[in-house]
N, C-alpha and C. Protein backbone atom coordinates (compact mmCIF):
# COMPACT_ATOMS: atom_id res chain seq x y z
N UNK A 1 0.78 -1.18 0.00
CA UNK A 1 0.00 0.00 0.00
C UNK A 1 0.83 1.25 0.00
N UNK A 2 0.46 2.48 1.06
CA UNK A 2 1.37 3.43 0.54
C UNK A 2 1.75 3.93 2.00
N UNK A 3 3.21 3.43 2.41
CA UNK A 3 4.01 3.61 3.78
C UNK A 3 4.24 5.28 3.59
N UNK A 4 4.04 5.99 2.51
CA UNK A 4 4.06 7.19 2.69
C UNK A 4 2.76 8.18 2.99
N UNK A 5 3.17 9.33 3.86
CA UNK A 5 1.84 10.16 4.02
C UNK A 5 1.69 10.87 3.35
N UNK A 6 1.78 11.11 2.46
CA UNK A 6 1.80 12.42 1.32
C UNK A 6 1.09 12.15 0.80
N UNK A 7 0.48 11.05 0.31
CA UNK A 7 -0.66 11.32 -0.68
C UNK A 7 -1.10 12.64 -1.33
N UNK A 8 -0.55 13.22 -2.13
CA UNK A 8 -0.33 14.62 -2.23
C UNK A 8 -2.05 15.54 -1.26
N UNK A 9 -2.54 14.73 -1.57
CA UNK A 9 -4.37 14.84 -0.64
C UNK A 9 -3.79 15.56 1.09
N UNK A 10 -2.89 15.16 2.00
CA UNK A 10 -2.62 15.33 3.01
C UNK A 10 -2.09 16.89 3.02
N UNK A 11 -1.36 17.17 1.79
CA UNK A 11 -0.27 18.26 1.60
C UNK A 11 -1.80 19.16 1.10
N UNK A 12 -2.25 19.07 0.58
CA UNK A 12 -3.81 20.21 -0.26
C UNK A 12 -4.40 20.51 1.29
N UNK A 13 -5.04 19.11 2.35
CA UNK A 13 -5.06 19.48 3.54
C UNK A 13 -4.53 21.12 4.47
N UNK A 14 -3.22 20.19 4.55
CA UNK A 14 -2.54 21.36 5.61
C UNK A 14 -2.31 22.96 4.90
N UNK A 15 -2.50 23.11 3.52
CA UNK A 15 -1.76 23.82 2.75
C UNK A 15 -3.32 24.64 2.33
N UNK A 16 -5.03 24.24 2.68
CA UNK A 16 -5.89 24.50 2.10
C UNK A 16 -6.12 26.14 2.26
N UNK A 17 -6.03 26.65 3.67
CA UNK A 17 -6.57 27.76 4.05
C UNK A 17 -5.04 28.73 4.26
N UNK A 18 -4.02 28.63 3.95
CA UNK A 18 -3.00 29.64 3.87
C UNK A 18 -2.92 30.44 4.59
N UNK A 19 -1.91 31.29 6.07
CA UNK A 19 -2.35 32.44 6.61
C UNK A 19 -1.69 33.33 5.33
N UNK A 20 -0.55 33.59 5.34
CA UNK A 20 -0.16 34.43 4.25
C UNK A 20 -1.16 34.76 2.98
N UNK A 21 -1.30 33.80 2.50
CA UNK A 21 -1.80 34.00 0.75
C UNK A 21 -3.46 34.30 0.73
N UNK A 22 -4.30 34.56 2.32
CA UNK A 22 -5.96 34.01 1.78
C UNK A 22 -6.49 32.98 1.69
N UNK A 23 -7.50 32.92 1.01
CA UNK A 23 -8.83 32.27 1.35
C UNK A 23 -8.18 31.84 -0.30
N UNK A 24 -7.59 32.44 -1.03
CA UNK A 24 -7.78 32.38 -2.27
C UNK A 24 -6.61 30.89 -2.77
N UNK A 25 -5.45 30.94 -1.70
CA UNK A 25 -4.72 29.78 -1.89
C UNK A 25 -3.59 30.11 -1.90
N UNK A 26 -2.56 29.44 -2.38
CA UNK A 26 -0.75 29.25 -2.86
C UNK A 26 -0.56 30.23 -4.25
N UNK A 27 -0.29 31.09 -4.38
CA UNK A 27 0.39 31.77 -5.58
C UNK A 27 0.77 30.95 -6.46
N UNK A 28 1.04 29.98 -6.62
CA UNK A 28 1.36 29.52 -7.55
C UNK A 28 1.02 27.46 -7.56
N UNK A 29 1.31 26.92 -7.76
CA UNK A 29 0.75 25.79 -8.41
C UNK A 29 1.74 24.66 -7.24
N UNK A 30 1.34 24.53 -6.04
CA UNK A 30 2.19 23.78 -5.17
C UNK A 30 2.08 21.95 -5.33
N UNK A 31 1.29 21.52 -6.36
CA UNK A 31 0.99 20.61 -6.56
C UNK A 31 1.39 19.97 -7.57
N UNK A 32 2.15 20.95 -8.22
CA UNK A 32 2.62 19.92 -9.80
C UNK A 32 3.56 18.78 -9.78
N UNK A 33 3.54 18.23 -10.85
CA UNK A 33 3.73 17.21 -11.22
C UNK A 33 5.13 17.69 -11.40
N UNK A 34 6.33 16.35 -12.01
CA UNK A 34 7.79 16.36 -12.53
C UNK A 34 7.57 17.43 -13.38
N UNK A 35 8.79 18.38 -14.06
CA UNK A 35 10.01 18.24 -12.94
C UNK A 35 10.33 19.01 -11.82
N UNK A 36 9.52 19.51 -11.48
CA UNK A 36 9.28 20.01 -10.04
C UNK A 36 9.34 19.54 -9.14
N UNK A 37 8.99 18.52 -8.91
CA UNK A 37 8.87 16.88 -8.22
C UNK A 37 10.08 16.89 -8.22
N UNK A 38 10.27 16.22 -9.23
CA UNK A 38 12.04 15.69 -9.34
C UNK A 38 12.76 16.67 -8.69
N UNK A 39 12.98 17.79 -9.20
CA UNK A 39 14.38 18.42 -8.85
C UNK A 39 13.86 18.74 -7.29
N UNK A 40 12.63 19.14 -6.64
CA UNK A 40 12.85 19.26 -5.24
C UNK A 40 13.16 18.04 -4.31
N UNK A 41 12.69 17.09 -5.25
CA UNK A 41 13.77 15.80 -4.23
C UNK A 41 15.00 15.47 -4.03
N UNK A 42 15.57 16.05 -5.21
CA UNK A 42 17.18 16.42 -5.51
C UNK A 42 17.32 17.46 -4.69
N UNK A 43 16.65 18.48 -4.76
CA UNK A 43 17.38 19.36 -3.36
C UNK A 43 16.76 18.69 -2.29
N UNK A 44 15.74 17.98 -1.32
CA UNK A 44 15.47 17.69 0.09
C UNK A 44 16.25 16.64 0.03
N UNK A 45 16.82 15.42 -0.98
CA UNK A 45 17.58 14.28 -0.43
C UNK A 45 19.29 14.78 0.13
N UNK A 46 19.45 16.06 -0.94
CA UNK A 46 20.93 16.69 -0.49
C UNK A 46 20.78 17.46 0.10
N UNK A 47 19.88 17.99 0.83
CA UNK A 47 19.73 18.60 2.14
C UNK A 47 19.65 17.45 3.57
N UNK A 48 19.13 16.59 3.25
CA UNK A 48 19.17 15.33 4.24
C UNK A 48 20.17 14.77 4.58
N UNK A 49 21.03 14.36 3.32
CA UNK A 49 21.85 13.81 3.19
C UNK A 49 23.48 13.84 3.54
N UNK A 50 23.30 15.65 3.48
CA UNK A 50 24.72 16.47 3.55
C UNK A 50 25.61 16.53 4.86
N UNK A 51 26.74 16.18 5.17
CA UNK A 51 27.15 15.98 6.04
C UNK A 51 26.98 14.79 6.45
N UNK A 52 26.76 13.35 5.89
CA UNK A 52 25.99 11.97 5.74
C UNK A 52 26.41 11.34 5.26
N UNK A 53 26.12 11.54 3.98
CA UNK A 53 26.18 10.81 2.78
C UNK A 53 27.82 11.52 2.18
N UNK A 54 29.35 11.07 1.92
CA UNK A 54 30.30 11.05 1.23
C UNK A 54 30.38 11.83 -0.52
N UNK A 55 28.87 11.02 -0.61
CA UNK A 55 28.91 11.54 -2.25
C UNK A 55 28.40 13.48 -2.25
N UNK A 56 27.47 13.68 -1.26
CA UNK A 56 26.71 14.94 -1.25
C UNK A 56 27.90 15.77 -0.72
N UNK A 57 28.04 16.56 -1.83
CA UNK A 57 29.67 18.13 -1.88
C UNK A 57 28.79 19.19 -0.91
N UNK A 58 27.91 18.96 -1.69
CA UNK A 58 27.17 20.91 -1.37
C UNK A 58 25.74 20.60 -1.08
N UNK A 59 24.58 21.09 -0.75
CA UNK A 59 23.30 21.18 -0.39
C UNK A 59 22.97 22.79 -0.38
N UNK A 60 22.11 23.15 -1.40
CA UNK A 60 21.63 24.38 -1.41
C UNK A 60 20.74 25.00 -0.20
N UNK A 61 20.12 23.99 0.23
CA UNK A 61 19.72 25.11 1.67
C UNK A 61 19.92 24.56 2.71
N UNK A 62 21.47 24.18 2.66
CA UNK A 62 22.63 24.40 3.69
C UNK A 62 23.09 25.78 4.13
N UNK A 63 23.51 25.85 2.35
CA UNK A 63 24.26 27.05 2.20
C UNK A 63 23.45 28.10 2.98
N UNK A 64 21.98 28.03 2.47
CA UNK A 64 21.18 29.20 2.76
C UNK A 64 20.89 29.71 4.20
N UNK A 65 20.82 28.27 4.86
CA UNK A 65 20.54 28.04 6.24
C UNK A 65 22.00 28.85 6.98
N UNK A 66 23.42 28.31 6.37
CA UNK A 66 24.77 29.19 6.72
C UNK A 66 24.85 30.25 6.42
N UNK A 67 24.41 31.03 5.60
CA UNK A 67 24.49 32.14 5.57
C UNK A 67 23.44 33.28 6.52
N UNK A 68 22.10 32.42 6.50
CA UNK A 68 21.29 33.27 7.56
C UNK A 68 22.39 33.47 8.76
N UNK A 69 22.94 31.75 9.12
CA UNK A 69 23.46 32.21 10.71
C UNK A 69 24.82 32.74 11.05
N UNK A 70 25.60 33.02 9.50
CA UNK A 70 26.70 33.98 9.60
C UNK A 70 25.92 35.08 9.69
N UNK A 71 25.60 35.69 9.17
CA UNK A 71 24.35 36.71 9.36
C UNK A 71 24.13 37.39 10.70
N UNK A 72 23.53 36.35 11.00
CA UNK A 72 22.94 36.67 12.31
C UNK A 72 24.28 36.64 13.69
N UNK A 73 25.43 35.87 13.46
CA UNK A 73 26.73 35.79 14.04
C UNK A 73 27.19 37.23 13.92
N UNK A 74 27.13 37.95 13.05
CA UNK A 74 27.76 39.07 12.62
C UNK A 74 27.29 40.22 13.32
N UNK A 75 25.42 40.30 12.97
CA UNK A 75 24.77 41.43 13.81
C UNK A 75 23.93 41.12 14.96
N UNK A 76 24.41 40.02 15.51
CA UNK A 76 23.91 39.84 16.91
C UNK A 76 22.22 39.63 16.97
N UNK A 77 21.89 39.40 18.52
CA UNK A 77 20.41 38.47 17.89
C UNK A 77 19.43 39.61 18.25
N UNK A 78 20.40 41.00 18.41
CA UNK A 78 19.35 41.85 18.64
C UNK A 78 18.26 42.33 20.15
N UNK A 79 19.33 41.66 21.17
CA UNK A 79 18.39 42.19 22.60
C UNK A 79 16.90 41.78 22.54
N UNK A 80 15.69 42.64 22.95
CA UNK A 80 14.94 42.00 23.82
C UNK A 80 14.03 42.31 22.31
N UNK A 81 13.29 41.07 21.62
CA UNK A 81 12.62 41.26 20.21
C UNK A 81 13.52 41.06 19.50
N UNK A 82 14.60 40.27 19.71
CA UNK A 82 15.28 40.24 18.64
C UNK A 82 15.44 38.74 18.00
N UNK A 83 14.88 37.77 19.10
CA UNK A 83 14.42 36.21 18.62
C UNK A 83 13.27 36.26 17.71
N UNK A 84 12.08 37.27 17.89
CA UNK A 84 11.05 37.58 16.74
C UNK A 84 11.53 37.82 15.59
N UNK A 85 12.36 38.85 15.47
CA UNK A 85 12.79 39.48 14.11
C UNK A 85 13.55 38.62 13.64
N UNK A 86 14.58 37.33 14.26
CA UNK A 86 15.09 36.12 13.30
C UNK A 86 14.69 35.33 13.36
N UNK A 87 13.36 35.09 13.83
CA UNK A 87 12.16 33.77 13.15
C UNK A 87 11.86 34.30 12.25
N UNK A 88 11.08 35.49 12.07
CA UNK A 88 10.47 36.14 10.66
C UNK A 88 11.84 35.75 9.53
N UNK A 89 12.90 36.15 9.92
CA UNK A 89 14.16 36.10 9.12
C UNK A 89 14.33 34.59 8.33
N UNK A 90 14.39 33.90 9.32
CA UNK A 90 14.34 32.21 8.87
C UNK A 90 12.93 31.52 8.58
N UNK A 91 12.05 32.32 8.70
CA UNK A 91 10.57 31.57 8.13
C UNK A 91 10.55 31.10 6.79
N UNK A 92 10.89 32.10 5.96
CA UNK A 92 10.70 31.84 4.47
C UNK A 92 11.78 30.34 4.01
N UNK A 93 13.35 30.55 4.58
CA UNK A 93 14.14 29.33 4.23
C UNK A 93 13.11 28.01 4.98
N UNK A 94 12.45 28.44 6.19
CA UNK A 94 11.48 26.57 6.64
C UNK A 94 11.10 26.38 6.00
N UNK A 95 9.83 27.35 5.38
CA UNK A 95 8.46 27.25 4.32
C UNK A 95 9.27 26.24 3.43
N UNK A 96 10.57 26.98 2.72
CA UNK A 96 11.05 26.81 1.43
C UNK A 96 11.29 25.41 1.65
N UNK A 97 12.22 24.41 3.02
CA UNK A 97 12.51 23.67 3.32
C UNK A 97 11.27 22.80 3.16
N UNK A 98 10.17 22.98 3.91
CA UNK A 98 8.82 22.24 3.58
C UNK A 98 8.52 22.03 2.64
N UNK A 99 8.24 23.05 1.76
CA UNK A 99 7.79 23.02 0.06
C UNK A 99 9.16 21.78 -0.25
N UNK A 100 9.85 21.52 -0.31
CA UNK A 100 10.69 20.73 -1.00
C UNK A 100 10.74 19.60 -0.21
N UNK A 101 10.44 19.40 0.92
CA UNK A 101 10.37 18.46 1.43
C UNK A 101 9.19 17.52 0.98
N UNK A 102 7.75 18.20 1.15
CA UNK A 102 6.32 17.98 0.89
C UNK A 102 6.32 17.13 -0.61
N UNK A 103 7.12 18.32 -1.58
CA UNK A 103 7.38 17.77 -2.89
C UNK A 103 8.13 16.77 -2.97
N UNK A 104 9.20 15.96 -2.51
CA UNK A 104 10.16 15.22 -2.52
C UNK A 104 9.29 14.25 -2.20
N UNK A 105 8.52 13.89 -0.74
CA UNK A 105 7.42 12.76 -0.35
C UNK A 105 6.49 12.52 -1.85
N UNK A 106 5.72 13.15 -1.97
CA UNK A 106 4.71 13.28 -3.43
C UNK A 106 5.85 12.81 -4.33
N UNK A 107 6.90 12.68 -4.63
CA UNK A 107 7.99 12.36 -6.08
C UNK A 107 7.82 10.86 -5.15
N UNK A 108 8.53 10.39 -4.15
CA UNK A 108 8.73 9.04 -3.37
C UNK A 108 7.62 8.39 -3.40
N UNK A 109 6.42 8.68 -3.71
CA UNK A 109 5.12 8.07 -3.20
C UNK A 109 4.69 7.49 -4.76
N UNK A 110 5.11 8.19 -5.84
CA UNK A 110 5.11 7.98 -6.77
C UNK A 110 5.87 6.54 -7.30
N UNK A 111 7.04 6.75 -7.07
CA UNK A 111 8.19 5.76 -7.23
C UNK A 111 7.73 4.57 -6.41
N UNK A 112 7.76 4.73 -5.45
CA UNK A 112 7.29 3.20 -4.28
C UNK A 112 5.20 2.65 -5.44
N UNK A 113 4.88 3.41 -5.63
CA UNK A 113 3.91 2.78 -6.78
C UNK A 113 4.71 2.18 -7.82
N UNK A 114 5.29 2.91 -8.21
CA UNK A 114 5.79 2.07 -9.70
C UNK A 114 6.89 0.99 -9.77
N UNK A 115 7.65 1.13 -8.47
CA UNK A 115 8.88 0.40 -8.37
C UNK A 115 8.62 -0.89 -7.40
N UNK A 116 7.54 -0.82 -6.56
CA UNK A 116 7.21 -1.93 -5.95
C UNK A 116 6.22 -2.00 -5.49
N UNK A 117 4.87 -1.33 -5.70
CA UNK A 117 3.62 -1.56 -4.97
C UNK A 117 3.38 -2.73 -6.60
N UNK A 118 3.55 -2.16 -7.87
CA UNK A 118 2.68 -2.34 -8.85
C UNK A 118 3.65 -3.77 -9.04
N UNK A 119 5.01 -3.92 -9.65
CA UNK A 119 5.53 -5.54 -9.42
C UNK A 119 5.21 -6.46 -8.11
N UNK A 120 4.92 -5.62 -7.51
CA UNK A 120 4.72 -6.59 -6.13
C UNK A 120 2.72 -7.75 -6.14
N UNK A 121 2.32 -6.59 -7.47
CA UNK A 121 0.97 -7.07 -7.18
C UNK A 121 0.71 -7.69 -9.09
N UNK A 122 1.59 -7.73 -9.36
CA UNK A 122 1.88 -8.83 -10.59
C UNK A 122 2.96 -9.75 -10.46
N UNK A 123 2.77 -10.13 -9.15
CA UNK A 123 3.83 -11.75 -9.02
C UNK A 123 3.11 -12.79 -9.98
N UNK A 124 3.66 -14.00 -10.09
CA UNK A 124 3.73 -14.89 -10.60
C UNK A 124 2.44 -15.96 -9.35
N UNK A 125 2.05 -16.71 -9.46
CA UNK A 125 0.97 -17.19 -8.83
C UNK A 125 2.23 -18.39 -7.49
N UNK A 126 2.94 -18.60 -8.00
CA UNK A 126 3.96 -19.51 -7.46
C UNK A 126 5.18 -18.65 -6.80
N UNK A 127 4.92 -17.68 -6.62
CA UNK A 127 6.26 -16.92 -6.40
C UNK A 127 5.77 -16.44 -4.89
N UNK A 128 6.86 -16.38 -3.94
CA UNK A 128 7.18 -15.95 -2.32
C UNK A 128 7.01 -14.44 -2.44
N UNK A 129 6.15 -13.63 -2.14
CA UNK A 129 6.27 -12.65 -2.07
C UNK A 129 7.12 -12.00 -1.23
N UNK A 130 7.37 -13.14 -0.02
CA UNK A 130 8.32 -12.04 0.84
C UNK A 130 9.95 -12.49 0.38
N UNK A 131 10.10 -13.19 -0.13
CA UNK A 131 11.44 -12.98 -1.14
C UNK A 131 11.42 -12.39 -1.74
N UNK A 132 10.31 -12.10 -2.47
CA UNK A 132 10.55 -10.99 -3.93
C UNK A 132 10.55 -9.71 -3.31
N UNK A 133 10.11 -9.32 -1.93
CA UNK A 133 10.11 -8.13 -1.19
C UNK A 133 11.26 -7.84 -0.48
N UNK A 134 11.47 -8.65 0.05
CA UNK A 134 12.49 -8.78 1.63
C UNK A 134 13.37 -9.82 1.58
N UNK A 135 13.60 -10.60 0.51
CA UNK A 135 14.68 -11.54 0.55
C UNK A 135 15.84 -10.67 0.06
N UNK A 136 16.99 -11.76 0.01
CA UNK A 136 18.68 -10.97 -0.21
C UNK A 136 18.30 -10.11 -1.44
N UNK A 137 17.89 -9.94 -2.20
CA UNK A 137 17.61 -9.72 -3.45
C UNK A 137 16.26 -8.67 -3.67
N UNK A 138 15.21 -8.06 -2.78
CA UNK A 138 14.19 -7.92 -2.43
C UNK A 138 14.09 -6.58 -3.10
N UNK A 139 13.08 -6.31 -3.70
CA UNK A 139 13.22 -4.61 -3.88
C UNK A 139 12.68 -3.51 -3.52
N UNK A 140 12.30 -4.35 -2.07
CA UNK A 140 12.36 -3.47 -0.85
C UNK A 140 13.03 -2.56 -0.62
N UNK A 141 14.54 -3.58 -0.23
CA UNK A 141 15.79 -3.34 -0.02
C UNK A 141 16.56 -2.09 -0.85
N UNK A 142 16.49 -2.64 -2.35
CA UNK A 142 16.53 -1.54 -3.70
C UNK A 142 15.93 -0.58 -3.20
N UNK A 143 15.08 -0.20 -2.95
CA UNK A 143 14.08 1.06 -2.86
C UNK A 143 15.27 1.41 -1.37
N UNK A 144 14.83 0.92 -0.77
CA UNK A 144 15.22 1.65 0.38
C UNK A 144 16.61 2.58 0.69
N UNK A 145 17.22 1.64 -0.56
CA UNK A 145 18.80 2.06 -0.81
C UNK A 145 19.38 2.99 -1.55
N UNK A 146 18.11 3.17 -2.35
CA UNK A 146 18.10 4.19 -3.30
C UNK A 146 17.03 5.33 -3.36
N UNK A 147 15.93 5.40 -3.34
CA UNK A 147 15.41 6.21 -3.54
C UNK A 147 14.88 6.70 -1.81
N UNK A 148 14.76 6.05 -1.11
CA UNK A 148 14.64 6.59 0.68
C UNK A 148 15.65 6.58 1.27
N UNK A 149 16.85 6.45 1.14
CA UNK A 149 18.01 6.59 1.73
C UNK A 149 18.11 7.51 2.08
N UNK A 150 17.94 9.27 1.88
CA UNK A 150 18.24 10.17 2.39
C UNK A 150 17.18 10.10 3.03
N UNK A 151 16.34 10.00 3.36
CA UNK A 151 14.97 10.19 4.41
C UNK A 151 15.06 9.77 5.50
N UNK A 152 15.51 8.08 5.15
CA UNK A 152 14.94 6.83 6.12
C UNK A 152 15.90 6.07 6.38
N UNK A 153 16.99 6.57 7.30
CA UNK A 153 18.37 6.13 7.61
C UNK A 153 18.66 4.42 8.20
N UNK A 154 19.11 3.86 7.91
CA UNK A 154 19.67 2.87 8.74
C UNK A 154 21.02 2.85 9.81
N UNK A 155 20.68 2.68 10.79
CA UNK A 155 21.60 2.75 12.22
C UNK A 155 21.54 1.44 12.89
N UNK A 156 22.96 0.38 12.32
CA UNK A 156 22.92 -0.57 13.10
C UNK A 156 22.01 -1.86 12.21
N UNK A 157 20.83 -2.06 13.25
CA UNK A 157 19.83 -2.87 12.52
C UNK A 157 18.39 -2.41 12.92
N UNK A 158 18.47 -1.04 12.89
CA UNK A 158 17.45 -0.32 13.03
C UNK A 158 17.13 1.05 11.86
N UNK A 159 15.95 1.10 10.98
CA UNK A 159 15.39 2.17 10.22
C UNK A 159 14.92 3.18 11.55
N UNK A 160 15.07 4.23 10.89
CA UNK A 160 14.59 5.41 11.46
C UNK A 160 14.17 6.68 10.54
N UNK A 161 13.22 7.71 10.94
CA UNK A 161 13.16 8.36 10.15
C UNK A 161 14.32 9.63 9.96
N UNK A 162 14.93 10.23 9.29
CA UNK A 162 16.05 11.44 9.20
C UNK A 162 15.22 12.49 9.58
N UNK A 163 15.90 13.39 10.77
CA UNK A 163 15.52 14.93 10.70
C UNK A 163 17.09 15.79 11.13
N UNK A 164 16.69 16.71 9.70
CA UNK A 164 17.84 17.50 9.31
C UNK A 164 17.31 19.25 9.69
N UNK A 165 18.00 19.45 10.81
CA UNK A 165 17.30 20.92 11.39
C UNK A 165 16.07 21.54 11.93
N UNK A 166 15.54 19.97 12.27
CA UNK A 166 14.06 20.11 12.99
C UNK A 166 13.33 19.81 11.47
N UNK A 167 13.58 19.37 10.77
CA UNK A 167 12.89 19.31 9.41
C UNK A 167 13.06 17.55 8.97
N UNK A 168 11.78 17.24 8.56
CA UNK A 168 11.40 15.67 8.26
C UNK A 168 10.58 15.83 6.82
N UNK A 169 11.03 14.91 6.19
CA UNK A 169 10.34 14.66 4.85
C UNK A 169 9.06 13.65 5.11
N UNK A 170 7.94 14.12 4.92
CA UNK A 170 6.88 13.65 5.61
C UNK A 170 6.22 12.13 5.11
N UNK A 171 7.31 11.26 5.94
CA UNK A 171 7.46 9.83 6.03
C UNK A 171 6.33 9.27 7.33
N UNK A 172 5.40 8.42 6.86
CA UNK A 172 4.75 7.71 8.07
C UNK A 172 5.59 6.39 8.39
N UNK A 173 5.24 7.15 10.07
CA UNK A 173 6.11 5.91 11.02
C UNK A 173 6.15 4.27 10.61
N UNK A 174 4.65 4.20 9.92
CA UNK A 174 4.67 2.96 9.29
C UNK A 174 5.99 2.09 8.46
N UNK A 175 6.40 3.30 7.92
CA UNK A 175 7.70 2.78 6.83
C UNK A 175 9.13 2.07 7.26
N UNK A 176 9.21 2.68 8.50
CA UNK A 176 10.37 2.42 8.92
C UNK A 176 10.02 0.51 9.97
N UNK A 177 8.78 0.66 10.52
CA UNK A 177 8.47 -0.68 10.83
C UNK A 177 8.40 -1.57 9.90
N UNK A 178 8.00 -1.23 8.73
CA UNK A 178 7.99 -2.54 8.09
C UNK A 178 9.29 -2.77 7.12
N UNK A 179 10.20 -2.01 7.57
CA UNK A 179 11.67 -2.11 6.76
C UNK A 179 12.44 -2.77 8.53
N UNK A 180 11.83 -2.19 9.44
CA UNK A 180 12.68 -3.09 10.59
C UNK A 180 12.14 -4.72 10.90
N UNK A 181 10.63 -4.92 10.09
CA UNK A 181 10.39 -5.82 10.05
C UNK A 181 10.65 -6.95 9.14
N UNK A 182 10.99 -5.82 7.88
CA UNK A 182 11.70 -7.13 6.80
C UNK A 182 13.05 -7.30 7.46
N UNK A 183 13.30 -6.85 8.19
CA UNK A 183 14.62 -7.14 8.28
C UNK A 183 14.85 -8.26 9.13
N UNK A 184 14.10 -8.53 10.07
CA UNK A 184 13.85 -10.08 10.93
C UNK A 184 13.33 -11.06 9.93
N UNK A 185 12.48 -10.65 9.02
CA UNK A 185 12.05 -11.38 8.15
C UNK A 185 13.57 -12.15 7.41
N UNK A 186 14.15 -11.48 7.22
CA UNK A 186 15.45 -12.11 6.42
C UNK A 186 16.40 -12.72 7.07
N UNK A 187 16.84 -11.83 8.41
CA UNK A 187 17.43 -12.70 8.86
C UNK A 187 16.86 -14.12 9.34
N UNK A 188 15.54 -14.12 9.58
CA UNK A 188 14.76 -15.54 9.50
C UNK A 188 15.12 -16.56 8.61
N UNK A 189 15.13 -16.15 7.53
CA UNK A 189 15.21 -16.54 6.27
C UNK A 189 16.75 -17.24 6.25
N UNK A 190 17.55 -16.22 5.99
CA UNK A 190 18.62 -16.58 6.64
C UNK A 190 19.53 -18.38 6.83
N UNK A 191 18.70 -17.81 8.19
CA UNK A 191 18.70 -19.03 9.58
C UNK A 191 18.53 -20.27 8.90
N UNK A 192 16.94 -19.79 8.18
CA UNK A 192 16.40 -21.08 7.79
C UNK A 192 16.95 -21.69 6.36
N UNK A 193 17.93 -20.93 6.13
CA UNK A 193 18.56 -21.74 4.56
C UNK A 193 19.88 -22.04 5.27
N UNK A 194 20.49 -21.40 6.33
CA UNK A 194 21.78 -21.85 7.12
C UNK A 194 21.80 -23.51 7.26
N UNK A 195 20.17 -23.75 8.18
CA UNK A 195 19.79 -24.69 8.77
C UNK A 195 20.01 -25.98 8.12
N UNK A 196 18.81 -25.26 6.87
CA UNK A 196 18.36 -26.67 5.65
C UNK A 196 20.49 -26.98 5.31
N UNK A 197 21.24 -26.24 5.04
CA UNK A 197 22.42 -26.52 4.18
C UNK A 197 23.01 -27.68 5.13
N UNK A 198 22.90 -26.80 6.49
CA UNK A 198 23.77 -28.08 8.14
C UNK A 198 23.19 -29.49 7.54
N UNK A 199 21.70 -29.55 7.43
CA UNK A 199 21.53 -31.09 7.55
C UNK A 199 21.59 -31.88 6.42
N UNK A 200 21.60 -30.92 4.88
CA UNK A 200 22.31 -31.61 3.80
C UNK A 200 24.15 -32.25 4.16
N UNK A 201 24.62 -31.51 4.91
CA UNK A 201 25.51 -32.45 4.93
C UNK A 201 25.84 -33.73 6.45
């Protein structure tokens, strides 16, 4: 089904009544489709990722996020009203952080349909589904390694969800249980082909 909450339906939700923009909505079109999609998952996975992940050089609202707080290092936080005036300051980089985050879930929710909800529900009538999911080979695993990796970290032998600056790519808790659950699943599995090999010989 869909371990993600985005259903872009959740994001129209929170996003319906706007304080900024009115009654009237989002200025502009917060719902589109690729490549909008795409490239904001390219910026929220290298924003997740940065300082993490080896391959990620740079993250654009790193940078942005470093420069507010050289910024603010420079002219001080401003005495008594001066924590107000650098929330207002850093509001727009969250928003911006959200919007790409929101969008990045909606691109993932997409992919987990096409990459394994939809093969997963054209198996073969004879075929293990939880091998074809969660075995050594599973494309569970694939998915998880690739396209949720910056989200949905592995520590140890535990999934968890990533939050990078108080900021989460809006992953339901669900996802990470049933990736800590394939994961007993296999090592089950495992065990049980260890086992069968002991008493072949």
């Amino acid at each position: 089904g869909r371990p993600f909450e985005i259903a872009c339906g959740s994001v129209r939700n929170r996003y319906a009544r706007p304080t900024y923009f009115g009654a009237s909505g989002l200025p502009f079109d917060f719902f589109s489709d690729s490549p909008t999609r795409a490239q904001a998952y390219k910026v929220a996975a290298e924003f997740h990722a940065y300082g993490v992940d080896a391959e990620v050089k740079e993250a654009l609202l790193h940078g942005a996020n470093a420069a507010l707080a050289d910024l603010q290092g420079r002219l001080g936080k401003g005495g008594s009203g001066g924590e107000i005036i650098w929330s207002l300051l850093y509001g727009p980089l969250d928003f911006a952080i959200e919007y790409a985050d929101y969008q990045a879930a909606c691109h993932v929710q997409n992919e987990w349909q096409s990459k394994v909800v939809m093969p997963s529900q054209n198996l073969k009538i004879n075929s293990d589904p939880n091998d074809f999911l969660f075995g050594p080979k599973g494309i569970v695993w694939g998915f998880a390694d690739t396209t949720t990796k910056p989200f949905v970290r592995r520590t140890g032998s535990q999934f968890d969800i990533v939050e990078t600056l108080g900021h989460q790519v809006p992953v339901s808790g669900l996802f990470p249980v049933l990736l800590n659950d394939g994961l007993g699943k296999r090592a089950t599995q495992a065990l049980v082909q260890e086992n069968a090999v002991l008493e072949q010989k």
